[in-house]
N, C-alpha and C. Protein backbone atom coordinates (compact mmCIF):
# COMPACT_ATOMS: atom_id res chain seq x y z
N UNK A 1 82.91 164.18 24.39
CA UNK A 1 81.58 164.70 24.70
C UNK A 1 81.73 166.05 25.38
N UNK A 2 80.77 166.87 24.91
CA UNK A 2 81.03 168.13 26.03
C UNK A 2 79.60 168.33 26.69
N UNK A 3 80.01 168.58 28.35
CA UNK A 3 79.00 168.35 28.76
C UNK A 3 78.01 170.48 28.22
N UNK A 4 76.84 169.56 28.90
CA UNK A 4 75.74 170.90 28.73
C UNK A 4 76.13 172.36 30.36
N UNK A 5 76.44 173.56 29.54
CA UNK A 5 76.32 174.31 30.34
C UNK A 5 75.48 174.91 31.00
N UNK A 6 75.38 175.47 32.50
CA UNK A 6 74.53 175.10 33.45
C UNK A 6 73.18 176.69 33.09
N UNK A 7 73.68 177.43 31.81
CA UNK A 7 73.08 178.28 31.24
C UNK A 7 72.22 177.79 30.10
N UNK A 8 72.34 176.99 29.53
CA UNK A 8 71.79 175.79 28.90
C UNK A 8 70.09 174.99 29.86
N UNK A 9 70.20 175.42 31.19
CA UNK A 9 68.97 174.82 32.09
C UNK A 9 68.18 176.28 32.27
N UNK A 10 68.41 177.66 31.47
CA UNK A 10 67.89 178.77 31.51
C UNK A 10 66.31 178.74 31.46
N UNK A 11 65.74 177.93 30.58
CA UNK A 11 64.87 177.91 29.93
C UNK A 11 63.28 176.85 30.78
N UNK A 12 62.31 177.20 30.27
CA UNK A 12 61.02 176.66 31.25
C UNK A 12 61.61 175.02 31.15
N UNK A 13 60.85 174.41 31.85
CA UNK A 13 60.90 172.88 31.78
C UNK A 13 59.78 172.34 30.54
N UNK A 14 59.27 172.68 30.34
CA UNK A 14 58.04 172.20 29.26
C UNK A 14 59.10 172.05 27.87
N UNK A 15 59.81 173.56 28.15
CA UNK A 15 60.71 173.69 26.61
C UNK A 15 62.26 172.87 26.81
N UNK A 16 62.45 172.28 27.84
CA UNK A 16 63.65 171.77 27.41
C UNK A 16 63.59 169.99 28.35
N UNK A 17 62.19 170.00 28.49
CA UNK A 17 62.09 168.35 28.47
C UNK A 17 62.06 167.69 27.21
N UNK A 18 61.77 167.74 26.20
CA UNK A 18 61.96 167.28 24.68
C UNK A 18 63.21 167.20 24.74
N UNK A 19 64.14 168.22 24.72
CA UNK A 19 65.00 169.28 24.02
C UNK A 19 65.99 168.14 24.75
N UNK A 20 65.75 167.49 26.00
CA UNK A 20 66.71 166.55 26.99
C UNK A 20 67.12 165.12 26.20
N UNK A 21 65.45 164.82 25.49
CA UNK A 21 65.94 163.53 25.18
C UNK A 21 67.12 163.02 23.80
N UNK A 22 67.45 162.19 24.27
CA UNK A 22 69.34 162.20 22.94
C UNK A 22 70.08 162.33 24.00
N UNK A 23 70.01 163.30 24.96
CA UNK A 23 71.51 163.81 25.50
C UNK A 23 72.10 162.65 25.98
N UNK A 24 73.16 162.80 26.86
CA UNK A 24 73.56 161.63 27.49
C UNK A 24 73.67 161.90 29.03
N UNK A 25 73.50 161.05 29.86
CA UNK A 25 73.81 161.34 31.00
C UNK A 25 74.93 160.40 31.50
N UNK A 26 75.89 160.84 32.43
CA UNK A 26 76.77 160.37 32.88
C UNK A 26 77.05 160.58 34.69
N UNK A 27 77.13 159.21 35.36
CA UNK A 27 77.90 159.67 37.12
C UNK A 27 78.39 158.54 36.99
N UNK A 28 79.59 158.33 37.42
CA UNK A 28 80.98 157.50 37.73
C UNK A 28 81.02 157.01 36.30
N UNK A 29 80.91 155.87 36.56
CA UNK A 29 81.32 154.92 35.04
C UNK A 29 80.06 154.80 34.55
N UNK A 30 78.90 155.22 35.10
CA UNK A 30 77.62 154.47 34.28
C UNK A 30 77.20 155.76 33.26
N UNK A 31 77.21 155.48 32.28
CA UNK A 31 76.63 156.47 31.15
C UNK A 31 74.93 155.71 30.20
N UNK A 32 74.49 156.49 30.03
CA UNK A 32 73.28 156.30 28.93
C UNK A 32 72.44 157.40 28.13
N UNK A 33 71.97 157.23 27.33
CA UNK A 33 71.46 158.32 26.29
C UNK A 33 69.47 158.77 27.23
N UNK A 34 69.14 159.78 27.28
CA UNK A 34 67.90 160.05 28.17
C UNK A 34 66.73 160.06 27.07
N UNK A 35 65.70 158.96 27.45
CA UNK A 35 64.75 158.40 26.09
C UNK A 35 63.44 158.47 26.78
N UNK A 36 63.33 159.39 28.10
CA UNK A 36 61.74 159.63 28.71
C UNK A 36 61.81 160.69 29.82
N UNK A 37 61.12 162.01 29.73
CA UNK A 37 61.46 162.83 30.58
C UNK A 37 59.77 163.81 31.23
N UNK A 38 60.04 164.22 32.23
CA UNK A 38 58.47 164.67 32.52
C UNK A 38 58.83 165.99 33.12
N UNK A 39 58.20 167.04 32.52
CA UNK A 39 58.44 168.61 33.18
C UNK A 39 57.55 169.14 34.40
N UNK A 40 58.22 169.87 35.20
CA UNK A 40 57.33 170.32 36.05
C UNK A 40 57.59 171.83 36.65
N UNK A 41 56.31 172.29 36.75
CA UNK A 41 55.96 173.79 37.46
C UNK A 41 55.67 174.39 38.56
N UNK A 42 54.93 175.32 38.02
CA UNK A 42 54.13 175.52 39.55
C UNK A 42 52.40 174.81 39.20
N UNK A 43 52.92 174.02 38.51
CA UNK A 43 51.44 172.92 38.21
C UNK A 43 51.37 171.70 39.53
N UNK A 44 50.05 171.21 39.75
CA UNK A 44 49.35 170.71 40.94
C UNK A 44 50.56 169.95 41.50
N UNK A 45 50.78 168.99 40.74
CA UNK A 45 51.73 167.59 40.97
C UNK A 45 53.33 167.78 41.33
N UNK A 46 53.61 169.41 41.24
CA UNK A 46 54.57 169.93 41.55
C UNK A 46 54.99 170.15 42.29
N UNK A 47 56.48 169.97 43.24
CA UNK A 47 56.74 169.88 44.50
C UNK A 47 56.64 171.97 44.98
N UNK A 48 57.54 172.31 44.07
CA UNK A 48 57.15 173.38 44.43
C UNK A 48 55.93 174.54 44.38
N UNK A 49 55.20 173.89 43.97
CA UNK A 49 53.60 174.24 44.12
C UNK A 49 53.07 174.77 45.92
N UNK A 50 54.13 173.53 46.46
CA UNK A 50 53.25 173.04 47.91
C UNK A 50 54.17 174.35 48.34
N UNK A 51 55.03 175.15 48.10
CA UNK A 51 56.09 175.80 48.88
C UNK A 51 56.91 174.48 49.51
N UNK A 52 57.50 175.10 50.68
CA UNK A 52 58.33 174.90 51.74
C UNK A 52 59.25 174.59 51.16
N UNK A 53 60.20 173.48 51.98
CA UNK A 53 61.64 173.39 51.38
C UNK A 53 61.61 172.52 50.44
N UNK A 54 60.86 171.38 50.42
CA UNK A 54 60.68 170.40 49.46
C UNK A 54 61.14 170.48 47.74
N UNK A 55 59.85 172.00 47.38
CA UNK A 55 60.43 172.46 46.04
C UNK A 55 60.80 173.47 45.90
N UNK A 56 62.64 173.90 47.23
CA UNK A 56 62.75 175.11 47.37
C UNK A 56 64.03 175.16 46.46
N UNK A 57 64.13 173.81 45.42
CA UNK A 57 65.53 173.88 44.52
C UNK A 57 64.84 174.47 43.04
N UNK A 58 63.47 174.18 43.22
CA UNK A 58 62.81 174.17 41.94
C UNK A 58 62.68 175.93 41.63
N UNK A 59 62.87 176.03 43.17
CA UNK A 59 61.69 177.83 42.67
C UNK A 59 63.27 178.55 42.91
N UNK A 60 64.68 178.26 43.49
CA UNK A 60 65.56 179.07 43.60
C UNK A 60 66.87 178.33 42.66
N UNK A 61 66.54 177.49 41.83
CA UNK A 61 68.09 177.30 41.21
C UNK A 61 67.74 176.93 39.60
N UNK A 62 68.29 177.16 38.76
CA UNK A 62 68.53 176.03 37.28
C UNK A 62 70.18 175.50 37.22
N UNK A 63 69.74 174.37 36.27
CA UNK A 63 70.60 173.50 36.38
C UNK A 63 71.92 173.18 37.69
N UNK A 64 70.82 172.70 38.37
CA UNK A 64 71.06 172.29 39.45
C UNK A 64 70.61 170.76 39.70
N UNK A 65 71.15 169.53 40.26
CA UNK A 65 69.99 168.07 40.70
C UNK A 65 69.24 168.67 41.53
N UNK A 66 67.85 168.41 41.58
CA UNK A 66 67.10 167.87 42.55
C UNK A 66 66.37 166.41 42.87
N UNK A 67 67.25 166.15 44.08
CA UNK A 67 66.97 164.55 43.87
C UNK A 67 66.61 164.43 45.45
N UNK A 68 65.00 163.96 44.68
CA UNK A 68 64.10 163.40 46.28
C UNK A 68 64.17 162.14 46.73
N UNK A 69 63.21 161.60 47.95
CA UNK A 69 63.07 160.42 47.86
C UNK A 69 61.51 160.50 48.21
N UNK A 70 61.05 159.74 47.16
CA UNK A 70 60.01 159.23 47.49
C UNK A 70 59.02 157.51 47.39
N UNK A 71 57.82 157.58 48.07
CA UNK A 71 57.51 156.47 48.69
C UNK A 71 58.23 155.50 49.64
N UNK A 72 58.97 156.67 50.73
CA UNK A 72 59.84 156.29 51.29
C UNK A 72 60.72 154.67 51.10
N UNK A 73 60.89 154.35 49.93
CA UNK A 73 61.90 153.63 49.24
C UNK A 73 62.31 154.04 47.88
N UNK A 74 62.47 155.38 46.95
CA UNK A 74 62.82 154.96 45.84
C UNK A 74 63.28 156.53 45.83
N UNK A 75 64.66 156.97 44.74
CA UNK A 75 65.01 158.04 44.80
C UNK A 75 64.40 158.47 43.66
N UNK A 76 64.46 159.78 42.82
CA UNK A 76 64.07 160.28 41.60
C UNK A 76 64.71 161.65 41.57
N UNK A 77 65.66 161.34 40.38
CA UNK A 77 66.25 162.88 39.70
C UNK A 77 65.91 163.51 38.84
N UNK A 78 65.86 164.55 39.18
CA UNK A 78 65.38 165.82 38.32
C UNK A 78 67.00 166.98 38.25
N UNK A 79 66.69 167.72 37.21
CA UNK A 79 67.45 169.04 37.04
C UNK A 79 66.52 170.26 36.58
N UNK A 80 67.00 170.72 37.76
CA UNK A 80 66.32 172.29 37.49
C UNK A 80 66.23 172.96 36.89
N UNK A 81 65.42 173.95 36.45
CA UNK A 81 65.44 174.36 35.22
C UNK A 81 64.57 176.11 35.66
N UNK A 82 64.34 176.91 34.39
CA UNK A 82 63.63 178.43 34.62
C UNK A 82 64.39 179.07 35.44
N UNK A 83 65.46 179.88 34.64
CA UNK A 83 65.97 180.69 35.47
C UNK A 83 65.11 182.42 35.96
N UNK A 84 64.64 182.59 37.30
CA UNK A 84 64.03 183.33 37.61
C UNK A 84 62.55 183.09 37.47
N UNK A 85 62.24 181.42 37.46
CA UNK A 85 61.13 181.19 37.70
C UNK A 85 61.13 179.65 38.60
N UNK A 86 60.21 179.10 37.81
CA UNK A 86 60.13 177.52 38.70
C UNK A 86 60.19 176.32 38.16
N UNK A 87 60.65 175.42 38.27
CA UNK A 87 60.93 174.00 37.34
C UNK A 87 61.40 173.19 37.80
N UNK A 88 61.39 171.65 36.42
CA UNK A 88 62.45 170.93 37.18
C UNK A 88 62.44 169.71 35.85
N UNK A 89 63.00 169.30 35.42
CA UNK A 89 62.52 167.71 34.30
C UNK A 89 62.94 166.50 35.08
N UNK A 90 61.96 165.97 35.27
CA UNK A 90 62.37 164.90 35.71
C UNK A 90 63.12 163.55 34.72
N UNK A 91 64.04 162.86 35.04
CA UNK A 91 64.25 162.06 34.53
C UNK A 91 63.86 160.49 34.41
N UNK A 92 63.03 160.19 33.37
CA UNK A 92 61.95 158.86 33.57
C UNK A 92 62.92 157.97 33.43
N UNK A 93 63.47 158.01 31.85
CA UNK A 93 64.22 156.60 31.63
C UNK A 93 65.32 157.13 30.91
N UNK A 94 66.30 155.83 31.17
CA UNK A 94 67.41 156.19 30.25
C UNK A 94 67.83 155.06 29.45
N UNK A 95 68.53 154.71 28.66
CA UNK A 95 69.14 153.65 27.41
C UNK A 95 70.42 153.83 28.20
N UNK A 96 71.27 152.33 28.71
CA UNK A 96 72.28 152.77 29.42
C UNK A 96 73.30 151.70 28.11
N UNK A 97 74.46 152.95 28.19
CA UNK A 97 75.96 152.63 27.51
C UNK A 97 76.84 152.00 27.73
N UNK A 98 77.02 152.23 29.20
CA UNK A 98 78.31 152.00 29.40
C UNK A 98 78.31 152.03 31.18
N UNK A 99 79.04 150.84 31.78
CA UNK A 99 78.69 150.32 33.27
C UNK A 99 77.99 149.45 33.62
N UNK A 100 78.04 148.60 32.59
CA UNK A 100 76.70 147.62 32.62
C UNK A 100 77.13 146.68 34.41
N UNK A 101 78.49 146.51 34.43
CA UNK A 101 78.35 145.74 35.64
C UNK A 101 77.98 146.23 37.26
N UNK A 102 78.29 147.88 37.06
CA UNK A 102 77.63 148.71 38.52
C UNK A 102 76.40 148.52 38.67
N UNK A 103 76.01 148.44 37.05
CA UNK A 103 74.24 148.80 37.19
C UNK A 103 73.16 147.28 37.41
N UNK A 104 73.94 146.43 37.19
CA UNK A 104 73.11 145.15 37.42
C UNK A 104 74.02 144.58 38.72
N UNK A 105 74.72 145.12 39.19
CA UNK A 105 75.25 144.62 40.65
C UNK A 105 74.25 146.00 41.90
N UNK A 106 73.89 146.70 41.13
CA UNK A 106 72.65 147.76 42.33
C UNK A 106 71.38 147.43 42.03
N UNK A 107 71.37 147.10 40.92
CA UNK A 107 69.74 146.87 40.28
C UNK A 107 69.68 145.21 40.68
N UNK A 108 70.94 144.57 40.42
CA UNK A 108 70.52 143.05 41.05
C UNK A 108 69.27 142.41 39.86
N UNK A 109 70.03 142.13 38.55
CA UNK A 109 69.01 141.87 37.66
C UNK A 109 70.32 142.01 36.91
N UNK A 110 70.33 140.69 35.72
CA UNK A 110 71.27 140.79 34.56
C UNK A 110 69.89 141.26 32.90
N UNK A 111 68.75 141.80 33.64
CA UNK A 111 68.09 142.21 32.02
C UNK A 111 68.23 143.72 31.80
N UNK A 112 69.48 143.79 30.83
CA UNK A 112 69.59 145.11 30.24
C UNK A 112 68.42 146.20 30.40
N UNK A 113 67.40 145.40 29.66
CA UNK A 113 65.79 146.33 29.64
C UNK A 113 65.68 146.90 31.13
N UNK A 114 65.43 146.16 31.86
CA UNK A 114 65.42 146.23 33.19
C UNK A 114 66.01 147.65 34.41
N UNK A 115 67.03 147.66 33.68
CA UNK A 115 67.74 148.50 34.90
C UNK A 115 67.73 149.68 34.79
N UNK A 116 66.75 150.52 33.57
CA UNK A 116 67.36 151.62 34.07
C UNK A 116 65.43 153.01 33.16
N UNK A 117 64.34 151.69 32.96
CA UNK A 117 63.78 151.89 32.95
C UNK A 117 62.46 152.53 33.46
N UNK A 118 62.74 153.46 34.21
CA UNK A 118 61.80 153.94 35.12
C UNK A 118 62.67 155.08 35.83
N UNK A 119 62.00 155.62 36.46
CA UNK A 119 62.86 157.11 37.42
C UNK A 119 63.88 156.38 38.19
N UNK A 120 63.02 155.51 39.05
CA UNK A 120 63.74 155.02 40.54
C UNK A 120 64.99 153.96 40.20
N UNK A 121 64.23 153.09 38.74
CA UNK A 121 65.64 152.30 38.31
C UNK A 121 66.85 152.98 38.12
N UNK A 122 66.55 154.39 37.37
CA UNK A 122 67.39 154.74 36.89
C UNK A 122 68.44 155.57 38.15
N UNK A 123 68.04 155.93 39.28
CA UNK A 123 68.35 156.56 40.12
C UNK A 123 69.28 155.33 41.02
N UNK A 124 68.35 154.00 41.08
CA UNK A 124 69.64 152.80 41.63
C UNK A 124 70.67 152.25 40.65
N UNK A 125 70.31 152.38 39.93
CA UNK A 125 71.47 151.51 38.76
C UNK A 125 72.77 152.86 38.81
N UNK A 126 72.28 154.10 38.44
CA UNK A 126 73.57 155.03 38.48
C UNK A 126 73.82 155.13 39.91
N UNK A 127 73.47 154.53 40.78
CA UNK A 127 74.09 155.43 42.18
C UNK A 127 73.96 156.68 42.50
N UNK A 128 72.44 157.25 42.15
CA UNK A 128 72.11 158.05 42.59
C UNK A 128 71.10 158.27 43.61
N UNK A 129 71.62 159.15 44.93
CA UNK A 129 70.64 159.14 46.00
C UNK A 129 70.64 160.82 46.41
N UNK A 130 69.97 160.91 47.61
CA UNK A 130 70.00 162.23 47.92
C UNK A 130 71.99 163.10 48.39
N UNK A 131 72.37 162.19 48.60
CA UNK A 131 73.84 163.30 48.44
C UNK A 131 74.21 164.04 47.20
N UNK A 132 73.48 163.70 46.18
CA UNK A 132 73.53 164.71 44.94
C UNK A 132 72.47 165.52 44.60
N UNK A 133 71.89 166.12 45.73
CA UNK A 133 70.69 167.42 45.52
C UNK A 133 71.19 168.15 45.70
N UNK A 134 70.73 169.23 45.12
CA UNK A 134 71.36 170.91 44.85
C UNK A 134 72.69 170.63 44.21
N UNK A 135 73.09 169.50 43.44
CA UNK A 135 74.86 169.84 42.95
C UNK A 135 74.22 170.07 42.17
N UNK A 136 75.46 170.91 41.62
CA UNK A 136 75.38 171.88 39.81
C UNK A 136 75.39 170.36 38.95
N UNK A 137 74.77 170.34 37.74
CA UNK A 137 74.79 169.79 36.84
C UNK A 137 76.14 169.60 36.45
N UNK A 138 77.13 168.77 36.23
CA UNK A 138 78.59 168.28 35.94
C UNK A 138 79.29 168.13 36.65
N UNK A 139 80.90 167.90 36.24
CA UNK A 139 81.68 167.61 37.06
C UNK A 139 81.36 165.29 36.86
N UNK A 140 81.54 164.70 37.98
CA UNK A 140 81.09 163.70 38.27
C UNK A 140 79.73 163.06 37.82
N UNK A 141 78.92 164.17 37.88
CA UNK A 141 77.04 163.93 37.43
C UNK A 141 76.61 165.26 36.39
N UNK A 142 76.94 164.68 35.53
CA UNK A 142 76.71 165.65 34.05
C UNK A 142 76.35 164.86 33.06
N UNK A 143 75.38 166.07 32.29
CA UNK A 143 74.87 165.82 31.17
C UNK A 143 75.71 166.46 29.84
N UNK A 144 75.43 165.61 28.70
CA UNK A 144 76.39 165.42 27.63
C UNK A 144 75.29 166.18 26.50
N UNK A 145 76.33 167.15 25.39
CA UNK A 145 75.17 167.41 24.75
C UNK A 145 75.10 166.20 24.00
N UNK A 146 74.46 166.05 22.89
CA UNK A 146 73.84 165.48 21.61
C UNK A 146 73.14 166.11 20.85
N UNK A 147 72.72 165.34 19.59
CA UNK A 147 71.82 166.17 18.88
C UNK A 147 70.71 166.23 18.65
N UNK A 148 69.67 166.89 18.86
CA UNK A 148 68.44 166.78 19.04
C UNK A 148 67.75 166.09 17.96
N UNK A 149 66.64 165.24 18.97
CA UNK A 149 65.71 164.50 18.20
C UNK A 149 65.14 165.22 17.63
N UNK A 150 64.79 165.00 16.20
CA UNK A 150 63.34 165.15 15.14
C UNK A 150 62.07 164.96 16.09
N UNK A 151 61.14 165.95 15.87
CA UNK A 151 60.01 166.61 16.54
C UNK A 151 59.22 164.98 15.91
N UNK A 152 59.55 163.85 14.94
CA UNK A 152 58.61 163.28 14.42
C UNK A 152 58.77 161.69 15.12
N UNK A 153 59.64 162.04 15.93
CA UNK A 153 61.24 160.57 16.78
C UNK A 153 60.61 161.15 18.23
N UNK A 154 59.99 162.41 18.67
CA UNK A 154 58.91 162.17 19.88
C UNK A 154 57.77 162.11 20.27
N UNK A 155 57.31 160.84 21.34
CA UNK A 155 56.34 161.02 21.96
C UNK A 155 55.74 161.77 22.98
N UNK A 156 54.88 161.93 22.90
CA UNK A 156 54.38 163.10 23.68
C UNK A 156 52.76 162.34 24.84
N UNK A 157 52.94 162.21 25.91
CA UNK A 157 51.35 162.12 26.64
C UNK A 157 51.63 162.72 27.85
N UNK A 158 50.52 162.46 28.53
CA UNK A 158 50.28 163.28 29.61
C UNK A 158 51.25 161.93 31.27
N UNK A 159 51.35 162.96 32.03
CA UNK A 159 52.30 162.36 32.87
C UNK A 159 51.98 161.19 33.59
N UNK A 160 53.04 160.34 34.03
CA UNK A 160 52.43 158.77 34.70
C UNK A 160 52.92 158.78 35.80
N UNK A 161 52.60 158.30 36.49
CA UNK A 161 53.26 157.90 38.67
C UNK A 161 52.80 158.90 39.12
N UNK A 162 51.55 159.85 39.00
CA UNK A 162 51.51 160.60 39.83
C UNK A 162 49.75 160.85 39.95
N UNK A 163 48.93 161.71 40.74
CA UNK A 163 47.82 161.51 40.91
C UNK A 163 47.23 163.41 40.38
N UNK A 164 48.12 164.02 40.48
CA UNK A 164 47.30 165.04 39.84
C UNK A 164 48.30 165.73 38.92
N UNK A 165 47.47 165.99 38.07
CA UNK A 165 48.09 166.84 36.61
C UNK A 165 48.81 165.84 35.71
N UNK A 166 47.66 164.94 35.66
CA UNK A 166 47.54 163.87 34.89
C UNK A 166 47.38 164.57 33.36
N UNK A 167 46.44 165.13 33.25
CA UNK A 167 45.98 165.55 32.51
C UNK A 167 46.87 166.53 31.14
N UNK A 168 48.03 167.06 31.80
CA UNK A 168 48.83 168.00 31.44
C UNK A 168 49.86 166.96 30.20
N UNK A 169 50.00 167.29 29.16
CA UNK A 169 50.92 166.53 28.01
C UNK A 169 52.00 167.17 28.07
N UNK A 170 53.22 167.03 29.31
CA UNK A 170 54.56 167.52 29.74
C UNK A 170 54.91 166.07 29.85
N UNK A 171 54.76 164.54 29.14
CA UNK A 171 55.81 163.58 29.28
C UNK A 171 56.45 163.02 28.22
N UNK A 172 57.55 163.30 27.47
CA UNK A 172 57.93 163.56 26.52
C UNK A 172 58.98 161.79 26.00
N UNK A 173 58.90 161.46 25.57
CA UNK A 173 59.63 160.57 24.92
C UNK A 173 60.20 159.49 23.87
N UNK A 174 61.07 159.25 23.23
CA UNK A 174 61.57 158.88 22.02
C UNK A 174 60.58 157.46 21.78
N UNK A 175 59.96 157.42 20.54
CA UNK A 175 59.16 156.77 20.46
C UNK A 175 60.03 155.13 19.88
N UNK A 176 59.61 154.49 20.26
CA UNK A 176 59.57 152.75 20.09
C UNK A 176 61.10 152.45 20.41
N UNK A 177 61.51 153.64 21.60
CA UNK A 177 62.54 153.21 22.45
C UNK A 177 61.98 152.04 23.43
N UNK A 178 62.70 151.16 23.65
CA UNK A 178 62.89 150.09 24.62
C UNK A 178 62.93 150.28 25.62
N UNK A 179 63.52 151.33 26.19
CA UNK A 179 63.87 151.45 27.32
C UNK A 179 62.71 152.50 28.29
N UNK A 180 61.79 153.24 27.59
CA UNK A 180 61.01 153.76 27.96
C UNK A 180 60.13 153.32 28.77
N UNK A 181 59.89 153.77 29.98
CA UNK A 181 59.24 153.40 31.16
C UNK A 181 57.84 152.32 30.58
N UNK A 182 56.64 153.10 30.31
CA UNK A 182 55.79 152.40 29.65
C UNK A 182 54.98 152.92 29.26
N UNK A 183 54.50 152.44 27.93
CA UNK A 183 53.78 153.27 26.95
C UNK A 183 52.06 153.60 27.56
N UNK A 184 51.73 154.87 27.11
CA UNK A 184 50.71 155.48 27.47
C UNK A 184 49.22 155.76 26.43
């Protein structure tokens, strides 16, 4: 596999949340293919909208993690994206490969479906928390290329878990995948 170079996250988030799903993602042993992704700007629902430091990875880095925590229990990763502007794709869901026993010994659940369906699953099942914000994309926590899905293999609606900029059709994902958070 070769992973994606961190010039490769150049580009807006709108244009390379599609462009994400297929790839693969990989940290320690847990690997899976990325089958639901949600872009973000300087649109409402956007951390770096608000300023301050919150979305100060969004407005100063690409391909970079930014990994929050929110509802003070659940983490959620994103990679940065727009170089010389503002971004970020979040990562909804993933189809996991390989690690099945890390990921149902953190997730605490033997249903495949289960573990890695949603942002926050996907953030406990890989062992991902905030000690991997601001790392560069690879190394240990890298993305793999693949080959891009057929424009006719995605779904497309407007974003879910959040309360404004609902409205906006930036949530992108492989249609009558399984593993996809939940249909809209």
């Amino acid at each position: 596999m070769k992973p994606l170079p961190r010039s490769w996250f150049e580009e807006d988030a709108v244009t390379l949340a599609p462009k994400l799903l297929g790839k693969i993602v990989k940290k320690g042993s847990c690997v899976g293919v990325i089958v639901e992704t949600e872009a973000y700007t300087t649109d409402a629902a956007s951390h770096a909208a608000k300023g301050g430091e919150r979305g100060r990875l969004m407005r100063e880095t690409f391909g970079h993690w930014y990994v929050y925590f929110t509802y003070g229990m659940h983490w959620c990763a994103n990679v940065t994206t727009n170089k010389g502007g503002t971004g970020a794709v979040l990562i909804r869901a993933v189809e996991p490969t390989e690690g099945f026993a890390a990921m149902k010994r953190r997730r605490k659940t033997d249903a495949p479906k289960n573990l890695t369906n949603g942002p926050a699953k996907f953030c406990q099942a890989f062992g991902i928390t905030g000690k991997e914000n601001d790392l560069p994309v690879g190394g240990d926590f890298a993305i793999y290329d693949a080959p891009e899905r057929a424009k006719k293999d995605i779904g497309t609606s407007g974003r879910i878990g959040i309360k404004n900029g609902t409205e906006l059709p930036w949530r992108f994902y492989i249609k009558g995948n399984p593993f996809v958070s939940r249909a809209k």
